[in-house]
PDB file of N, CA and C in Angstrom:
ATOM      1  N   UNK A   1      17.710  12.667   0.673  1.00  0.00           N
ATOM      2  CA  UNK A   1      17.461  14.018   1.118  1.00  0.00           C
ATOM      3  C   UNK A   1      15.992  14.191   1.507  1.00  0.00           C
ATOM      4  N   UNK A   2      14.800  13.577   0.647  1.00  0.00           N
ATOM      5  CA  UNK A   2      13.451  13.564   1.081  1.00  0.00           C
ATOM      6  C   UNK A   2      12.960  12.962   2.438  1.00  0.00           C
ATOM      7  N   UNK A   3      13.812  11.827   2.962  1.00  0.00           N
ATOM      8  CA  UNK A   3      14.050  11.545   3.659  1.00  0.00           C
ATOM      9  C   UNK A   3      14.146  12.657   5.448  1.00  0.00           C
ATOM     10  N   UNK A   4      15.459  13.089   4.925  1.00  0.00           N
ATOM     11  CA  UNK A   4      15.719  14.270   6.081  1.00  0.00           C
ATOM     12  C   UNK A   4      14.760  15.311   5.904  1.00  0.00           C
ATOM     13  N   UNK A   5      13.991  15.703   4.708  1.00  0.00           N
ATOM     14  CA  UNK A   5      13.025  16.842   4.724  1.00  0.00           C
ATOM     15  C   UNK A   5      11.627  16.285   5.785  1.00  0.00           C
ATOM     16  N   UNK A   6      11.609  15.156   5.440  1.00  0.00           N
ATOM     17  CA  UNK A   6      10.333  14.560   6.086  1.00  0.00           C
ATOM     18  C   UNK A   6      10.001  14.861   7.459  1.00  0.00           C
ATOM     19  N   UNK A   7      11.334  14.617   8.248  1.00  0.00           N
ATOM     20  CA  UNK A   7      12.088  13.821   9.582  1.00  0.00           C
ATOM     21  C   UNK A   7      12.127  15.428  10.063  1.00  0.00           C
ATOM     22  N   UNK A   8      12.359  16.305   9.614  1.00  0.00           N
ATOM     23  CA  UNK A   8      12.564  17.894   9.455  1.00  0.00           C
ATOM     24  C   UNK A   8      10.922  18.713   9.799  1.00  0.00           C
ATOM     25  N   UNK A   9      10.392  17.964   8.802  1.00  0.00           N
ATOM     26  CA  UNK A   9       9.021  18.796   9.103  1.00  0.00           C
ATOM     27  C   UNK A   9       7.973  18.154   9.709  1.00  0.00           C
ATOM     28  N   UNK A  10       8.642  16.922  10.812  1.00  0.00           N
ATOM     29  CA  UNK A  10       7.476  16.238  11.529  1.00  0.00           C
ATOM     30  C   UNK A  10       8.304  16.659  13.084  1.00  0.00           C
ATOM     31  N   UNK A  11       9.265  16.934  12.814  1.00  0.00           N
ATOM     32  CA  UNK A  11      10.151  17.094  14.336  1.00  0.00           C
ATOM     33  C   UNK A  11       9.681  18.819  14.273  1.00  0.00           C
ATOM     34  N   UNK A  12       9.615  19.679  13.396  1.00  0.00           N
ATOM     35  CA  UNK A  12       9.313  20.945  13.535  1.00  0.00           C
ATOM     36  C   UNK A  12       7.507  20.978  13.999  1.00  0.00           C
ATOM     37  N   UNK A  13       6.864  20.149  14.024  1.00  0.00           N
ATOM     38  CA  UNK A  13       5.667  20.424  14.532  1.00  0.00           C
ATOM     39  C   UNK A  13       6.010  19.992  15.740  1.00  0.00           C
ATOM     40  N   UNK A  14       6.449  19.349  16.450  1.00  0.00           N
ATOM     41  CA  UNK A  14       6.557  19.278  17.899  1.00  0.00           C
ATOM     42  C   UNK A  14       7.370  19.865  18.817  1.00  0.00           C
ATOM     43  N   UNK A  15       9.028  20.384  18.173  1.00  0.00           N
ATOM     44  CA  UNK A  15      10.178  21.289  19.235  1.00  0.00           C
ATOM     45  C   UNK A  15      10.433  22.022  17.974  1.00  0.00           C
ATOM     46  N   UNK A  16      11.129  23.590  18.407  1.00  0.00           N
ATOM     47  CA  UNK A  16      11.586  23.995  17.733  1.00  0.00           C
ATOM     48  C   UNK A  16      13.119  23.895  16.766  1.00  0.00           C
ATOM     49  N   UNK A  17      13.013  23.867  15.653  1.00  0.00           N
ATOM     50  CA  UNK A  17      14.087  23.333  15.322  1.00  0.00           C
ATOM     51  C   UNK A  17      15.157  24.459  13.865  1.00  0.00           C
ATOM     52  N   UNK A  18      16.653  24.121  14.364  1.00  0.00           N
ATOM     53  CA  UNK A  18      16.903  25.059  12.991  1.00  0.00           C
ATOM     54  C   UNK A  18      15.949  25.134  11.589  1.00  0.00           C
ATOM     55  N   UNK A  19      16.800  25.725  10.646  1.00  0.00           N
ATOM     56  CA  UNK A  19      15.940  25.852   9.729  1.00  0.00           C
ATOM     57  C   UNK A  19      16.926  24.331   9.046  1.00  0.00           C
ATOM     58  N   UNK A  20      15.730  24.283   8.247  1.00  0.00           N
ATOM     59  CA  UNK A  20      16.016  22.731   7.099  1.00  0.00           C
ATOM     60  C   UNK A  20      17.563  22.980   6.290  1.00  0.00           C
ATOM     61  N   UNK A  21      17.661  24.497   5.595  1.00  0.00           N
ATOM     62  CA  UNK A  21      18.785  24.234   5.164  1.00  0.00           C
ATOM     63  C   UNK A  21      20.457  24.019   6.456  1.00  0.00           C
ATOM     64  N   UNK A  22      19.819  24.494   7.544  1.00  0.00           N
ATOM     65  CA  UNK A  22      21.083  24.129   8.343  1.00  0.00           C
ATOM     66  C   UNK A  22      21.012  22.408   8.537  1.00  0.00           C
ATOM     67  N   UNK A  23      20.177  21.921   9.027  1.00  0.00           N
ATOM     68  CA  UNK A  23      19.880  20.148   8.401  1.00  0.00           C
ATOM     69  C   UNK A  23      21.040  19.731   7.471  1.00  0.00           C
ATOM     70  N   UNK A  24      20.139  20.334   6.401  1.00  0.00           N
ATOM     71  CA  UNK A  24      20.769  19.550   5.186  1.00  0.00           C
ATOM     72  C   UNK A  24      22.637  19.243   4.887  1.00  0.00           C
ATOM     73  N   UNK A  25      22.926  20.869   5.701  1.00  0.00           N
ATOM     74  CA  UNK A  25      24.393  20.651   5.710  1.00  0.00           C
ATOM     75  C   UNK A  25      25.401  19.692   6.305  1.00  0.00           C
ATOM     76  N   UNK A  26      24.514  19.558   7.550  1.00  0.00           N
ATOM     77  CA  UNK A  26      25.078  18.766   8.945  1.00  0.00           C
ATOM     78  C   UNK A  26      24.953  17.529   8.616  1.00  0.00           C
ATOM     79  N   UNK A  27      23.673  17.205   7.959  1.00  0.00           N
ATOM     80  CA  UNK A  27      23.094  15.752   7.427  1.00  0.00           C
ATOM     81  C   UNK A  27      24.384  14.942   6.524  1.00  0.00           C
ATOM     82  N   UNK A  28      24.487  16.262   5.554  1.00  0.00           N
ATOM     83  CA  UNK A  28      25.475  15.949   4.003  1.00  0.00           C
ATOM     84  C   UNK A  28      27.048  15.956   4.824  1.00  0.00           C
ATOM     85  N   UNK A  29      27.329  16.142   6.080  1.00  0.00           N
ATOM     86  CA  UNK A  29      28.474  16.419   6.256  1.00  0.00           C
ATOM     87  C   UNK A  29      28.674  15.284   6.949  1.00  0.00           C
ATOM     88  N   UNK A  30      27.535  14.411   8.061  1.00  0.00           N
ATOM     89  CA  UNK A  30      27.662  13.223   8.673  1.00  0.00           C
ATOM     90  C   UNK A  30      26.407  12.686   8.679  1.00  0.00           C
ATOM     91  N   UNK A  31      26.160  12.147   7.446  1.00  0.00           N
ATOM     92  CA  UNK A  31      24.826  11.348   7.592  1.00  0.00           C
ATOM     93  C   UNK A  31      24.846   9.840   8.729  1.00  0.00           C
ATOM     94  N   UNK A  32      25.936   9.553   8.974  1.00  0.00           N
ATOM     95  CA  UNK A  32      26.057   8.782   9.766  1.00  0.00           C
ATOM     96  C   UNK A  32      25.476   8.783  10.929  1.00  0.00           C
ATOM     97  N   UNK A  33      25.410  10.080  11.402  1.00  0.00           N
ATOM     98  CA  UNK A  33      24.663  10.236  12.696  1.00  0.00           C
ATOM     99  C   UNK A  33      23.021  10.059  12.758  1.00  0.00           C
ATOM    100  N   UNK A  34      22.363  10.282  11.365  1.00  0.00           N
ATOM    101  CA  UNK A  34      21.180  10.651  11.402  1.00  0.00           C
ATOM    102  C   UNK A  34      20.525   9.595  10.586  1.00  0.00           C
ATOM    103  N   UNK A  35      21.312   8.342   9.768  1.00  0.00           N
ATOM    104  CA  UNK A  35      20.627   7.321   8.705  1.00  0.00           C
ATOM    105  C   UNK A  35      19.875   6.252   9.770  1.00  0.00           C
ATOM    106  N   UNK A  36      20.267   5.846  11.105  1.00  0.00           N
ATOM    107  CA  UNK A  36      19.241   4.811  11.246  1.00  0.00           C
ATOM    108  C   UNK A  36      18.167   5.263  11.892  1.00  0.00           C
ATOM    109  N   UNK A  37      18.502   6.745  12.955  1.00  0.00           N
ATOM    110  CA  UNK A  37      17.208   7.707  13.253  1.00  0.00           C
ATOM    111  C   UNK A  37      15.949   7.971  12.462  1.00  0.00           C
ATOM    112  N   UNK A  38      16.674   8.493  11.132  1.00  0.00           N
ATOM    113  CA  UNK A  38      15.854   8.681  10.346  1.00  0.00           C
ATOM    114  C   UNK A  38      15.045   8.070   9.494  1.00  0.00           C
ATOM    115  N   UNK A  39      15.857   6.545   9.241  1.00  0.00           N
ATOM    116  CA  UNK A  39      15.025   5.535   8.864  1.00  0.00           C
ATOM    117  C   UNK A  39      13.906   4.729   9.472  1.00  0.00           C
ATOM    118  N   UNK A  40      14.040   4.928  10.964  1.00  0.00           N
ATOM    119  CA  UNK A  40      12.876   4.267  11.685  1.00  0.00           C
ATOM    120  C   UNK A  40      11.602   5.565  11.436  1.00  0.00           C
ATOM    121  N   UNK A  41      11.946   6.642  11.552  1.00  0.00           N
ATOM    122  CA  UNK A  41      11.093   7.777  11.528  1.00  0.00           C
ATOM    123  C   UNK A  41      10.154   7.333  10.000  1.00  0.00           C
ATOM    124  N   UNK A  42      11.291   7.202   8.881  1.00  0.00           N
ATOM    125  CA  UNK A  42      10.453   7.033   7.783  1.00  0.00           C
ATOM    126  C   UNK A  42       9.262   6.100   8.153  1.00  0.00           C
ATOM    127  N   UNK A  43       9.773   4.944   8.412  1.00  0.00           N
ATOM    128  CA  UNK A  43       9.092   3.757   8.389  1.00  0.00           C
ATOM    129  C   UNK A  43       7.992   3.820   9.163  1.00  0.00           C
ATOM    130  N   UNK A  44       8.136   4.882  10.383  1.00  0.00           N
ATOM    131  CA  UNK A  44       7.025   5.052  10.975  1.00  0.00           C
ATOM    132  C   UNK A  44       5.859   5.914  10.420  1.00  0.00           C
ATOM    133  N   UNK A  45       6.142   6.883   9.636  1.00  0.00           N
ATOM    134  CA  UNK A  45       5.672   7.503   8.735  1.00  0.00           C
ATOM    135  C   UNK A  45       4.695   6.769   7.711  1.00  0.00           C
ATOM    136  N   UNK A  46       5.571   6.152   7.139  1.00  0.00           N
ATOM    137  CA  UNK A  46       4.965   5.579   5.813  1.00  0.00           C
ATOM    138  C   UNK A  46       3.916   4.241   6.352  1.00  0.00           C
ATOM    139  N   UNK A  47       3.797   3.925   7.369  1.00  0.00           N
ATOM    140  CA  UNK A  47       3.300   2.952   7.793  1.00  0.00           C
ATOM    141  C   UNK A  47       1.787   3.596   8.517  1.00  0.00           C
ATOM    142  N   UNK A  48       1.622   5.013   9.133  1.00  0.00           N
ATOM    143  CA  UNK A  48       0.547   5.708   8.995  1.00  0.00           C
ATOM    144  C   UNK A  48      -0.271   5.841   8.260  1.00  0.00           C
ATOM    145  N   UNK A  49      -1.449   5.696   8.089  1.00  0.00           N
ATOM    146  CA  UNK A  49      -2.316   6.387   7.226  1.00  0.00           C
ATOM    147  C   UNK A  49      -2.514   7.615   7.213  1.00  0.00           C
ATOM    148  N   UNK A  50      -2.106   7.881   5.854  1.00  0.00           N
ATOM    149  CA  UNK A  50      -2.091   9.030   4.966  1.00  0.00           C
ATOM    150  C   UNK A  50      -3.243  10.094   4.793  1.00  0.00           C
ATOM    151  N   UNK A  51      -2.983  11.415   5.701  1.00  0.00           N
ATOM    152  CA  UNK A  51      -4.182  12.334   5.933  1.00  0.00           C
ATOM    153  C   UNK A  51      -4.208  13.424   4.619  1.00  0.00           C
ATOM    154  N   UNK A  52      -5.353  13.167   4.366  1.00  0.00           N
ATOM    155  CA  UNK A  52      -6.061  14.169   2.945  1.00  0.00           C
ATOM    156  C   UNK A  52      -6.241  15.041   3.282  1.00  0.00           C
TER     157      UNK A  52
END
């Protein structure tokens, strides 16, 4: 789920997007659509250096 929150509030700084809890439903209902999207996103993430 931290995952989709992440992916949620880095896509909301650039387009506008529902709110997180509509996410979470769609996510929990077919994560299928959104696990390898969202895993490259992580990875791209976590592979940034981390702003203080």
């Amino acid at each position: 789920m931290r995952m989709v929150q992440v992916a949620t509030e880095w896509l909301s700084r650039k387009i506008t997007l529902p709110p997180f809890e509509i996410w979470v439903e769609d996510y929990l209902a077919h994560p299928d659509r959104y696990d390898e999207y969202f895993m490259g996103l992580w990875e791209s993430e976590m592979a940034r250096p981390q702003e203080h």
